[in-house]
Protein backbone atom coordinates (compact mmCIF):
# COMPACT_ATOMS: atom_id res chain seq x y z
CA UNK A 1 -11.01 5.09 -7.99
CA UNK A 2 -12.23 9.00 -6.99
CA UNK A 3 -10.48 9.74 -10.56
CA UNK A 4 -13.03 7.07 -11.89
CA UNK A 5 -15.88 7.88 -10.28
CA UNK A 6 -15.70 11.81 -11.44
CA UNK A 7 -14.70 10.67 -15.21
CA UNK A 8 -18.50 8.36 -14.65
CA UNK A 9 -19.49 11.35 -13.50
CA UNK A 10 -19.02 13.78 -16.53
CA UNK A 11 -19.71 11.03 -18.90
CA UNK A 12 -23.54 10.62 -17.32
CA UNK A 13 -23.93 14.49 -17.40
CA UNK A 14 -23.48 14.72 -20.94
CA UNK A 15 -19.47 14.78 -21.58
CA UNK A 16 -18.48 12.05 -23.63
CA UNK A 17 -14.72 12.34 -23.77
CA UNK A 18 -13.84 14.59 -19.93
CA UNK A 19 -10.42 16.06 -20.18
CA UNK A 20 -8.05 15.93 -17.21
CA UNK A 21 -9.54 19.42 -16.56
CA UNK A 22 -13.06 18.44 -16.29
CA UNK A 23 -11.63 15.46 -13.91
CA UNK A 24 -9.98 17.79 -12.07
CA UNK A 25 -12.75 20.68 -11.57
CA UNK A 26 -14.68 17.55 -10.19
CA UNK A 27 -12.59 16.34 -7.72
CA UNK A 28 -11.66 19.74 -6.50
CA UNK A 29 -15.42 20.65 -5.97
CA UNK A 30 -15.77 18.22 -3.24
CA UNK A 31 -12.31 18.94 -1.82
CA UNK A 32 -10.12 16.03 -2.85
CA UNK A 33 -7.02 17.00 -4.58
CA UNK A 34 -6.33 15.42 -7.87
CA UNK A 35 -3.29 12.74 -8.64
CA UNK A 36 -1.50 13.93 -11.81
CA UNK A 37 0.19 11.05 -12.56
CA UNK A 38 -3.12 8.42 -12.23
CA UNK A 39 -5.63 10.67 -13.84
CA UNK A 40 -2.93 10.53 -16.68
CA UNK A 41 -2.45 6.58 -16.68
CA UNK A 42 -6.85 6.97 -16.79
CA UNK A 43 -7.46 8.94 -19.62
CA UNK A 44 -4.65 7.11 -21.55
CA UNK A 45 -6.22 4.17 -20.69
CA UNK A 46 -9.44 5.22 -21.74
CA UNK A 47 -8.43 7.18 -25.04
CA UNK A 48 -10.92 6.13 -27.96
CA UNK A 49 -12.82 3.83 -25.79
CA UNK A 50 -16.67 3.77 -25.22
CA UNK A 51 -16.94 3.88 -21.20
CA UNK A 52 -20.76 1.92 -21.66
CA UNK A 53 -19.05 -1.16 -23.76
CA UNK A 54 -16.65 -1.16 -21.09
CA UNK A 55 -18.96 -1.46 -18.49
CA UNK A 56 -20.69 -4.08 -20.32
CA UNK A 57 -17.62 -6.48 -20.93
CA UNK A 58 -16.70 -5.87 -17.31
CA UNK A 59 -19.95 -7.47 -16.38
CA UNK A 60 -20.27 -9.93 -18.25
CA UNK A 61 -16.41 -10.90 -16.81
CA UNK A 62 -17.92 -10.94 -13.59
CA UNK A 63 -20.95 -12.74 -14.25
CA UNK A 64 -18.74 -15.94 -14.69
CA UNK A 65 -17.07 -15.57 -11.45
CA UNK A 66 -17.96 -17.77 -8.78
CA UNK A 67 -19.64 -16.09 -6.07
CA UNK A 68 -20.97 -17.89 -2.74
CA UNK A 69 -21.88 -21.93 -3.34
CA UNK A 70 -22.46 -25.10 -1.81
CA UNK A 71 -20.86 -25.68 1.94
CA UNK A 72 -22.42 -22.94 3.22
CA UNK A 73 -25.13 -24.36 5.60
CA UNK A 74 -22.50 -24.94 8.68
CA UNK A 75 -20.99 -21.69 8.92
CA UNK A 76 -24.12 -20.16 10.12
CA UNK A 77 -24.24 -22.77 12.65
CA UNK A 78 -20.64 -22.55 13.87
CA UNK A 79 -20.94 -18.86 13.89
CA UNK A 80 -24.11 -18.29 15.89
CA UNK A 81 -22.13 -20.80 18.29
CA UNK A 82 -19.30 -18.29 18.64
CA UNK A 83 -21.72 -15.26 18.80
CA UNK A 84 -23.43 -17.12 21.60
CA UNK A 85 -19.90 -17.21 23.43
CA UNK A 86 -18.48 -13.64 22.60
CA UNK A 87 -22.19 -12.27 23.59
CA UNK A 88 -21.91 -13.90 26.96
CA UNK A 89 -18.00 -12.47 26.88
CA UNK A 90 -19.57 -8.77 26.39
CA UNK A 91 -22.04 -9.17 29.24
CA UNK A 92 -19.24 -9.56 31.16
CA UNK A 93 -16.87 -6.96 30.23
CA UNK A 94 -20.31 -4.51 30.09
CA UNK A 95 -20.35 -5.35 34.07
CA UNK A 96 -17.17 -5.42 34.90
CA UNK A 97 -17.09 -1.55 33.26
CA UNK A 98 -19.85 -0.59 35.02
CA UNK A 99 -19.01 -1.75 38.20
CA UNK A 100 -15.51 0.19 37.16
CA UNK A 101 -17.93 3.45 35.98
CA UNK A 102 -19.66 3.31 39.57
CA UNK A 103 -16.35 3.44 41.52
CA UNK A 104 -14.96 6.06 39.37
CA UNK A 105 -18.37 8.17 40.63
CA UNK A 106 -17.45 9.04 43.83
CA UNK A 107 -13.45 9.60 42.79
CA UNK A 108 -12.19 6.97 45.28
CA UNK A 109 -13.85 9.01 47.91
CA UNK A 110 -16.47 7.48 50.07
CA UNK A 111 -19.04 10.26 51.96
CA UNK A 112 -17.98 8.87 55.67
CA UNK A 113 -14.34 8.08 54.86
């Protein structure tokens, strides 16, 4: 993905075709080291290929994915039902470590004991 991103990169700053160089220079300027072997299997991969046209058919790939739907009005329900419980469950553990907190204070050491 990071090999990706920096080839994006170079191709909106102008460079239409980045070399494994270019990738590289990229990467290394923000510290992350380079993978040989997958910045190869990239630019293979992208050889001859207009990156925009790629984008687009990716999207349009996506576009007929189903994403969300119907069945989705009783989750909310359910769920503010369980964030009712585990909010209640925090209160609890929030006093029980504060009570914990205030006897850690004093070291186990009372000022008359």
């Amino acid at each position: 993905m990071k090999h990706l991103a920096a080839y994006l990169l170079l191709t909106l700053g102008g460079n239409s075709s980045p070399s494994a160089k270019d990738i590289t220079a990229v990467l290394e300027s923000v510290g992350i080291e380079a993978d040989e072997e997958r910045l190869t299997t990239l630019l293979k991969e992208l050889e001859g290929k207009d990156i925009n046209e790629l984008i687009a058919e990716g999207s349009s790939k996506l576009a007929s994915v189903p994403s969300g739907g119907s069945g989705g009005g009783a989750a909310p329900a359910a769920g503010g039902a369980a964030a009712g419980g585990a909010a209640a469950e925090e209160k609890e553990e929030e006093k029980k470590e504060e009570e914990k907190e205030e006897s850690d204070e004093d070291m186990g050491f009372g000022l008359f004991d």
